[in-house]
N, C-alpha and C. Protein backbone atom coordinates (compact mmCIF):
# COMPACT_ATOMS: atom_id res chain seq x y z
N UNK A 1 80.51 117.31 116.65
CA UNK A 1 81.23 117.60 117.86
C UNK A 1 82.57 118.22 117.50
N UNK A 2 82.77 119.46 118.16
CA UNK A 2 84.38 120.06 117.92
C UNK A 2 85.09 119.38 118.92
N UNK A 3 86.45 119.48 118.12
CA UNK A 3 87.31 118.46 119.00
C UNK A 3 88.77 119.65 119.56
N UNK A 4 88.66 119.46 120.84
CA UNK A 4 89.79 120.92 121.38
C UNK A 4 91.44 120.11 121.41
N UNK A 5 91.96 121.20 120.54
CA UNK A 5 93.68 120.23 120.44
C UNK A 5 94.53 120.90 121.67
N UNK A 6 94.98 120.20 121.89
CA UNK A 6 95.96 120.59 123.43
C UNK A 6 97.28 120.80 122.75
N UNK A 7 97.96 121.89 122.81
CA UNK A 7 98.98 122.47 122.07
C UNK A 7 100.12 122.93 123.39
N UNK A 8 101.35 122.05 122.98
CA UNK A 8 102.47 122.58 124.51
C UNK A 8 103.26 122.53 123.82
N UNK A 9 104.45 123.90 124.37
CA UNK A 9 105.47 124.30 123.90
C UNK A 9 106.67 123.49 123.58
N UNK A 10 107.29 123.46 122.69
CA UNK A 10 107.73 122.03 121.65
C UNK A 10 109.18 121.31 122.80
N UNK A 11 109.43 122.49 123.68
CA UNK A 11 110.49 121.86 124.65
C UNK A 11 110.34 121.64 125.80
N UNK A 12 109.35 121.32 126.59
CA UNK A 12 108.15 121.30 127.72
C UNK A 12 108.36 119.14 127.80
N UNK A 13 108.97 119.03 128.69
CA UNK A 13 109.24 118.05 128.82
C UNK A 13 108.45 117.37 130.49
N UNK A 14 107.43 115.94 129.61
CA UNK A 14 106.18 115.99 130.69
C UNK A 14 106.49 115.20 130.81
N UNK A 15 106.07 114.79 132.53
CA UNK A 15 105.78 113.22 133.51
C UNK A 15 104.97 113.25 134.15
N UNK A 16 103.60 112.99 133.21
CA UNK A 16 102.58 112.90 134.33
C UNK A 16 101.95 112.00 134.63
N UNK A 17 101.43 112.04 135.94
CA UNK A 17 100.93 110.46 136.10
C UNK A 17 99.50 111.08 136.82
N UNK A 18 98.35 110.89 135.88
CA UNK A 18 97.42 110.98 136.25
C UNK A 18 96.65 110.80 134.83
N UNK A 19 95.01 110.72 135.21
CA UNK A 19 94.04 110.44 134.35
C UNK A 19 93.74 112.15 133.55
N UNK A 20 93.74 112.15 132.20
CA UNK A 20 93.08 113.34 131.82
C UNK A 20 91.31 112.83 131.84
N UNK A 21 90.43 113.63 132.38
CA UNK A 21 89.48 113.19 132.08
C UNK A 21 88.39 114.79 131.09
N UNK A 22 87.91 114.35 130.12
CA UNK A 22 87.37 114.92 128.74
C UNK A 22 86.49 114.86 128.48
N UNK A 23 85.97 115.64 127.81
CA UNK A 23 84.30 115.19 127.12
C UNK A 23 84.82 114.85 125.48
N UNK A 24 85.70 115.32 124.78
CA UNK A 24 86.45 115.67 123.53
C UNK A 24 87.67 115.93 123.54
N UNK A 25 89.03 115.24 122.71
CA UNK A 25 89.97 115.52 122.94
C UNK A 25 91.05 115.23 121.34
N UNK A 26 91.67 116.09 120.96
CA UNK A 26 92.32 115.81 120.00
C UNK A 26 93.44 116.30 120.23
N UNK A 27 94.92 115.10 119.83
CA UNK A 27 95.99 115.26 120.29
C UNK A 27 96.78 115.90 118.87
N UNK A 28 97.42 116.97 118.94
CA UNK A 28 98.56 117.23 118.09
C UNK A 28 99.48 116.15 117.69
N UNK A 29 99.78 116.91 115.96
CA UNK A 29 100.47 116.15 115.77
C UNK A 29 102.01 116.25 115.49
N UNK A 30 102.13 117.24 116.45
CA UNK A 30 103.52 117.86 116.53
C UNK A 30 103.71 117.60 117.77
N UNK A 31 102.94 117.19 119.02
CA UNK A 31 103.59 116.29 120.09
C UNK A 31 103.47 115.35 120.41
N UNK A 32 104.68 114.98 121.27
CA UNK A 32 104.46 113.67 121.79
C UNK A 32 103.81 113.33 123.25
N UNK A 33 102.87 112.29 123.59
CA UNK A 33 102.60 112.66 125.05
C UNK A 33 102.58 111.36 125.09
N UNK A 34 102.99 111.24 126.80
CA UNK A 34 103.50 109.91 127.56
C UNK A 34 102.37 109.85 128.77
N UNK A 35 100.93 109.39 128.49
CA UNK A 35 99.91 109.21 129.52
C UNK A 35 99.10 108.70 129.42
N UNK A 36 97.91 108.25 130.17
CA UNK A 36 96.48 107.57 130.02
C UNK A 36 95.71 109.00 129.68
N UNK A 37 95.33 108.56 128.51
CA UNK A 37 94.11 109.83 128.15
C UNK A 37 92.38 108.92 128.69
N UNK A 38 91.48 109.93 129.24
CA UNK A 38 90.33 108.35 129.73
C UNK A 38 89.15 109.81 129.14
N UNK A 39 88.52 109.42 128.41
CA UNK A 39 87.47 110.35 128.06
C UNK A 39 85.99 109.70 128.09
N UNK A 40 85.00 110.78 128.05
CA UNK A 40 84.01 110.27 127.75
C UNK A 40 82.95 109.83 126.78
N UNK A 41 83.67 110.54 125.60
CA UNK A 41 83.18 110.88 124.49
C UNK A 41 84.20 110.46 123.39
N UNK A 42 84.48 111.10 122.33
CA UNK A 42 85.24 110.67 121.22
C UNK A 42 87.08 111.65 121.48
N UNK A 43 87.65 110.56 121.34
CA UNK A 43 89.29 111.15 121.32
C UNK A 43 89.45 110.99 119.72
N UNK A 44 90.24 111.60 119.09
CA UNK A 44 91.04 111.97 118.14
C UNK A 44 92.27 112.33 118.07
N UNK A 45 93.21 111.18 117.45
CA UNK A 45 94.45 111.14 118.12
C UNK A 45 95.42 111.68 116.40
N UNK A 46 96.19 112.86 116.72
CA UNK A 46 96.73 113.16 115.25
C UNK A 46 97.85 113.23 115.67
N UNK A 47 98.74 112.77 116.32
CA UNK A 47 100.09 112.78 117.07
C UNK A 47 100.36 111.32 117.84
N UNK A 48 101.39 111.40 118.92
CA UNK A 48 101.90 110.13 118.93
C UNK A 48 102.25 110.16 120.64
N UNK A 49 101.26 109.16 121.04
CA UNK A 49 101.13 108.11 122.05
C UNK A 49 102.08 107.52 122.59
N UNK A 50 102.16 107.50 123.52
CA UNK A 50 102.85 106.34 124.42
C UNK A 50 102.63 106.14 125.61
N UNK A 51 101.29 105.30 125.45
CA UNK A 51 100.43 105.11 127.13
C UNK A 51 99.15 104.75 126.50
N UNK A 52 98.30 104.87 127.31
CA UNK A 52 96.90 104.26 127.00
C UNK A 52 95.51 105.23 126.83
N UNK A 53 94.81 104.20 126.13
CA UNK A 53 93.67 105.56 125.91
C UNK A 53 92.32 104.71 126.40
N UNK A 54 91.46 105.23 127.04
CA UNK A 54 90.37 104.32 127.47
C UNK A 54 88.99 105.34 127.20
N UNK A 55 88.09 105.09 126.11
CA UNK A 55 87.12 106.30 126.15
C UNK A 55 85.83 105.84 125.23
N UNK A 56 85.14 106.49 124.75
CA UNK A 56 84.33 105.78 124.24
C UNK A 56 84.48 105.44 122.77
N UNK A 57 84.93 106.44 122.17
CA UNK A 57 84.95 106.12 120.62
C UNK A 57 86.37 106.99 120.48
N UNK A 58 87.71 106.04 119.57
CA UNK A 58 88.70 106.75 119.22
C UNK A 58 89.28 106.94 117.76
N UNK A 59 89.44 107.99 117.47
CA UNK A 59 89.98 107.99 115.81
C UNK A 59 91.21 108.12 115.75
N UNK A 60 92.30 107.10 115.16
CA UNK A 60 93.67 107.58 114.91
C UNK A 60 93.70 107.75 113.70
N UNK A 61 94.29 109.21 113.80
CA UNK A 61 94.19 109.98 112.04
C UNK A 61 95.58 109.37 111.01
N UNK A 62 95.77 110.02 110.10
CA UNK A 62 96.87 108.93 109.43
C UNK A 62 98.32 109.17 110.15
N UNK A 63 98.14 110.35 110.93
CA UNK A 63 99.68 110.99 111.13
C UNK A 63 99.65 110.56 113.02
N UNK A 64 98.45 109.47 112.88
CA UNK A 64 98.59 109.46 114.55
C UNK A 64 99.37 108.20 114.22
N UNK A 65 99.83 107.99 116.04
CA UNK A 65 100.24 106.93 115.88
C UNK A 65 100.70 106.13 117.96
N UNK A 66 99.73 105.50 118.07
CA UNK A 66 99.66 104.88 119.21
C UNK A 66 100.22 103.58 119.57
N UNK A 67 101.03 103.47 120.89
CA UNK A 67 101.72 102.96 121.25
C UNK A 67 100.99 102.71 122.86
N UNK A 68 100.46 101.57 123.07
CA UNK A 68 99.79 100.98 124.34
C UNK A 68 98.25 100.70 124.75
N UNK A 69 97.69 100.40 125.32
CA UNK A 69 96.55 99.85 125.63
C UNK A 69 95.15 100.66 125.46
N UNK A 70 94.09 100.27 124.56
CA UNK A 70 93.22 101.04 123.96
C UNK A 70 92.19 99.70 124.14
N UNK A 71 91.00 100.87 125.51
CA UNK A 71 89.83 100.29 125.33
C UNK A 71 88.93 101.09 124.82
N UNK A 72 87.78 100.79 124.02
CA UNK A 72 86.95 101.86 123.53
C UNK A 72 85.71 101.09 122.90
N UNK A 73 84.82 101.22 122.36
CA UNK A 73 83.44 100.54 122.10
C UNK A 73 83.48 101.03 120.71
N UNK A 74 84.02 102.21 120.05
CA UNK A 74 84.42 101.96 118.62
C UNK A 74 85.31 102.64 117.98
N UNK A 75 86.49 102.27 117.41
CA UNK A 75 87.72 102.79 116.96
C UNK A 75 88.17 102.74 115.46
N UNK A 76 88.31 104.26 114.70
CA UNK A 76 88.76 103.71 113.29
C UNK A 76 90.42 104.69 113.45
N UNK A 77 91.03 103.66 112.67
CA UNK A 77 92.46 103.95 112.20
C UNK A 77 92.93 104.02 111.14
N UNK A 78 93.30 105.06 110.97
CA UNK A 78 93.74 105.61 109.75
C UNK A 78 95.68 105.94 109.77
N UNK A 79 96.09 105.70 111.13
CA UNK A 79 97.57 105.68 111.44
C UNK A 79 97.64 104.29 111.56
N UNK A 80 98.51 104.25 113.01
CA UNK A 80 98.69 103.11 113.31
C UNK A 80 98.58 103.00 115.16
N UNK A 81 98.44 101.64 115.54
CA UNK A 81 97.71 101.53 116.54
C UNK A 81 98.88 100.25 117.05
N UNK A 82 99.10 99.98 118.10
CA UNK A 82 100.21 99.13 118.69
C UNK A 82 100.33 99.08 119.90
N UNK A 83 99.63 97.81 120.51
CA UNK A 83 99.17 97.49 121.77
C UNK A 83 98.20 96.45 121.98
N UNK A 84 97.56 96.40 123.42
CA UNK A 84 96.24 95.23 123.53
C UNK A 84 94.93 96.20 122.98
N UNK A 85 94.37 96.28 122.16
CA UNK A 85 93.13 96.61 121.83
C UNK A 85 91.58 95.74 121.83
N UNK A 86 91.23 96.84 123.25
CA UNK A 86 89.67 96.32 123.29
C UNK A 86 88.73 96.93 122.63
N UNK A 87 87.94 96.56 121.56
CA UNK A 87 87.03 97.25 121.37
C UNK A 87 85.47 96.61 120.96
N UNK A 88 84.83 97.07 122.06
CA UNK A 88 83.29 96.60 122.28
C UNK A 88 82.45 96.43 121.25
N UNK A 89 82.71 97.60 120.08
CA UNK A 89 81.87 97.01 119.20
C UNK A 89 82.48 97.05 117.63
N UNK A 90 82.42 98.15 116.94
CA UNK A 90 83.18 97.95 115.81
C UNK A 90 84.53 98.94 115.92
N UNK A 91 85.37 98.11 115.19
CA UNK A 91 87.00 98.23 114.58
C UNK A 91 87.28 98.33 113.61
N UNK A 92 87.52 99.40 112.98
CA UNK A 92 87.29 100.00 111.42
C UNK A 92 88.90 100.74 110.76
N UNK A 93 89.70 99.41 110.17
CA UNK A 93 90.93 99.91 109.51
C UNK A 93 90.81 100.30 108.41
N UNK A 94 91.17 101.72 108.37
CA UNK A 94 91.12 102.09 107.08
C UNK A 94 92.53 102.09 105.55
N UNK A 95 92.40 102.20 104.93
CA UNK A 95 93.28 102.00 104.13
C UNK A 95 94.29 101.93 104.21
N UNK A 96 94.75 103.05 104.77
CA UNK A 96 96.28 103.34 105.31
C UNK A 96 96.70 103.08 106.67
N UNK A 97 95.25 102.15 107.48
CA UNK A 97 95.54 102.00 108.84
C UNK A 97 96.50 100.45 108.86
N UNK A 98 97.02 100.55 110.51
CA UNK A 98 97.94 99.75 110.45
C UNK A 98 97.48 99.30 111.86
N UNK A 99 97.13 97.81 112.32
CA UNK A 99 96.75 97.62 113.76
C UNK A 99 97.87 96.17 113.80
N UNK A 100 98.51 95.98 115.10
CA UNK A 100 99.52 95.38 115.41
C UNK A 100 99.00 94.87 116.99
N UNK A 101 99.43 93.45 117.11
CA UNK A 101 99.26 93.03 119.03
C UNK A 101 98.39 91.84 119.14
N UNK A 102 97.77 92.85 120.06
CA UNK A 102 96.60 91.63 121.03
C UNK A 102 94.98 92.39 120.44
N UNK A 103 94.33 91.47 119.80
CA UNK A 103 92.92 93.03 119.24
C UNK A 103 91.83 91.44 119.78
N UNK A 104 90.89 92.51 120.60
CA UNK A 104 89.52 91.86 121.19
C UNK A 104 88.73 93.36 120.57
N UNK A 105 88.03 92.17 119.29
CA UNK A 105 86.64 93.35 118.71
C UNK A 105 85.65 92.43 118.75
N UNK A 106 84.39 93.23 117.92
CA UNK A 106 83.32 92.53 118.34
C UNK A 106 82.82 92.30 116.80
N UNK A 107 83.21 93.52 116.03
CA UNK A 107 82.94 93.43 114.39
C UNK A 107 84.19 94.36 113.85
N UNK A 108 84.48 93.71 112.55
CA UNK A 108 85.97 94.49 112.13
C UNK A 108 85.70 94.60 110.91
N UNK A 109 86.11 95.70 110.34
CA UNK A 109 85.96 96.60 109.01
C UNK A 109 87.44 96.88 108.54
N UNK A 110 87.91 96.38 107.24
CA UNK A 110 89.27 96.52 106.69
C UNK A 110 88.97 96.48 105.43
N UNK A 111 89.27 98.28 105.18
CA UNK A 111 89.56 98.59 103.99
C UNK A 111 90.64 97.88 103.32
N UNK A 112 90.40 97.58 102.07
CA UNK A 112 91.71 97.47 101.10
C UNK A 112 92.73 98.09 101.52
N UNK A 113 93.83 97.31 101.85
CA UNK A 113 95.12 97.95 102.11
C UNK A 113 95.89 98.22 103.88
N UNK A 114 94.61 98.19 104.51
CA UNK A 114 94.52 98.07 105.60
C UNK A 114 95.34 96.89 106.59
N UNK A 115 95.90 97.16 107.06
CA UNK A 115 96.87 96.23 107.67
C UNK A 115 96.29 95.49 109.44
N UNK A 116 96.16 94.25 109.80
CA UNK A 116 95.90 93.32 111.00
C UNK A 116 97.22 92.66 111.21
N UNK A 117 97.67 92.72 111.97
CA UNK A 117 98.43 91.33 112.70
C UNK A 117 98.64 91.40 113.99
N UNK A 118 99.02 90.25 114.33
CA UNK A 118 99.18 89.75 115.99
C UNK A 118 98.11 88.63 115.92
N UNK A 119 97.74 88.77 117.62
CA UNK A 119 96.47 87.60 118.40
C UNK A 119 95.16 88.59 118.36
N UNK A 120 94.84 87.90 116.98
CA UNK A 120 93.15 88.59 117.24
C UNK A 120 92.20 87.36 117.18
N UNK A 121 91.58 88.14 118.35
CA UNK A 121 90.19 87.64 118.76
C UNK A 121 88.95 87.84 119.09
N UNK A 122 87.88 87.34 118.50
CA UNK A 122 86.53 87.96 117.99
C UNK A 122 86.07 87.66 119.67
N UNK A 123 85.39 88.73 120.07
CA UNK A 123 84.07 88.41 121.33
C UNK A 123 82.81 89.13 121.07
N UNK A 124 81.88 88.57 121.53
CA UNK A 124 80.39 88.64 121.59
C UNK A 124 80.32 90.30 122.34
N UNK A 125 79.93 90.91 122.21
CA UNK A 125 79.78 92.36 123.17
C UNK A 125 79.43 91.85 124.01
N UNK A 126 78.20 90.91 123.80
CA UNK A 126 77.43 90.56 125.25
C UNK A 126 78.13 90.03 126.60
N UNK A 127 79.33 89.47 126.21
CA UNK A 127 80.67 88.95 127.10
C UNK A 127 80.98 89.61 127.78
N UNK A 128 81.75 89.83 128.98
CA UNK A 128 82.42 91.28 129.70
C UNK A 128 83.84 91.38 128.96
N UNK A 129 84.16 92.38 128.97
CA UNK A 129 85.46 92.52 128.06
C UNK A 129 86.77 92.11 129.30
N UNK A 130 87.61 91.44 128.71
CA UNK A 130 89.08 91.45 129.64
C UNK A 130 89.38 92.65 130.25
N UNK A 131 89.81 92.34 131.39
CA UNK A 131 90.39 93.53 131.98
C UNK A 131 91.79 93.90 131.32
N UNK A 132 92.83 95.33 130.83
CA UNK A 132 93.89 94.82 131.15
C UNK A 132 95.14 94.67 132.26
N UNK A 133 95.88 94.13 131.76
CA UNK A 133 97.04 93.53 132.57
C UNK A 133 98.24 94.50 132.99
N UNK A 134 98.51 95.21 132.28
CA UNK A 134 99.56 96.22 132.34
C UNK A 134 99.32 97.67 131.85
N UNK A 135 98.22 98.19 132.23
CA UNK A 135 97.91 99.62 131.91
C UNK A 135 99.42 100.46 132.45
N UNK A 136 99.55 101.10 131.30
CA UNK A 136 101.04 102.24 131.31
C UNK A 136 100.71 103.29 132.06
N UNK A 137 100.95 103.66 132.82
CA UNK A 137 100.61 105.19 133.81
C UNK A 137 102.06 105.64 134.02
N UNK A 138 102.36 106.99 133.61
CA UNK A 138 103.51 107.11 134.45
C UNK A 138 103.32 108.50 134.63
């Protein structure tokens, strides 16, 4: 699957408050964006977050770096990730990944070197997942 990067002019100063909705989405890593990304398919995040991502499968690359609420059914990190993280089935830190907060997985994969902390807690997929509490929209 090709992944389409959304590229905005470096002094373009955004407030948006709405859902992007995607089939594929990969964020630069020369901006910053302040929103709920909600896809259907796989996000790829190489830039830096601040808001939530809800989609099916998400990759934070080493130079990403997310800040708020991530639901997804399977997520590997290779940046860093910082927030409530739901994820339905597997959670895959990779070496240089860094996950921080509240983490609801179902199976977790940590490379050597790979960094966990906060309140983690294992659930059954078969469970309904928590809703969350403070989704960031602005």
């Amino acid at each position: 699957m090709k992944n389409i990067p959304i590229l905005l002019p470096p002094l373009l100063i955004i407030t948006i408050t709405m859902f992007l909705i995607i089939l594929s989405q990969a964020i630069s890593k020369e901006v910053k964006h302040s929103f709920m990304i909600k896809a259907d398919n796989e996000v790829t995040i190489k830039g830096i977050i601040d808001g939530d991502v809800e989609c099916d499968s998400v990759t934070i690359n080493k130079s990403g770096n997310v800040k708020g609420n991530i639901k997804t059914n399977t997520m590997i990190v290779e940046g860093k990730a910082e927030g409530e993280l739901n994820v339905n089935d597997v959670l895959n830190i990779k070496s240089e990944g860094n996950v921080n907060r509240k983490i609801f997985y179902d199976e977790i994969q940590i490379e050597e070197g790979g960094k966990l902390s906060g309140e983690i807690n294992h659930r059954d997929k078969n469970n309904k997942q928590e809703e969350f509490k403070d989704l960031k929209v602005s």
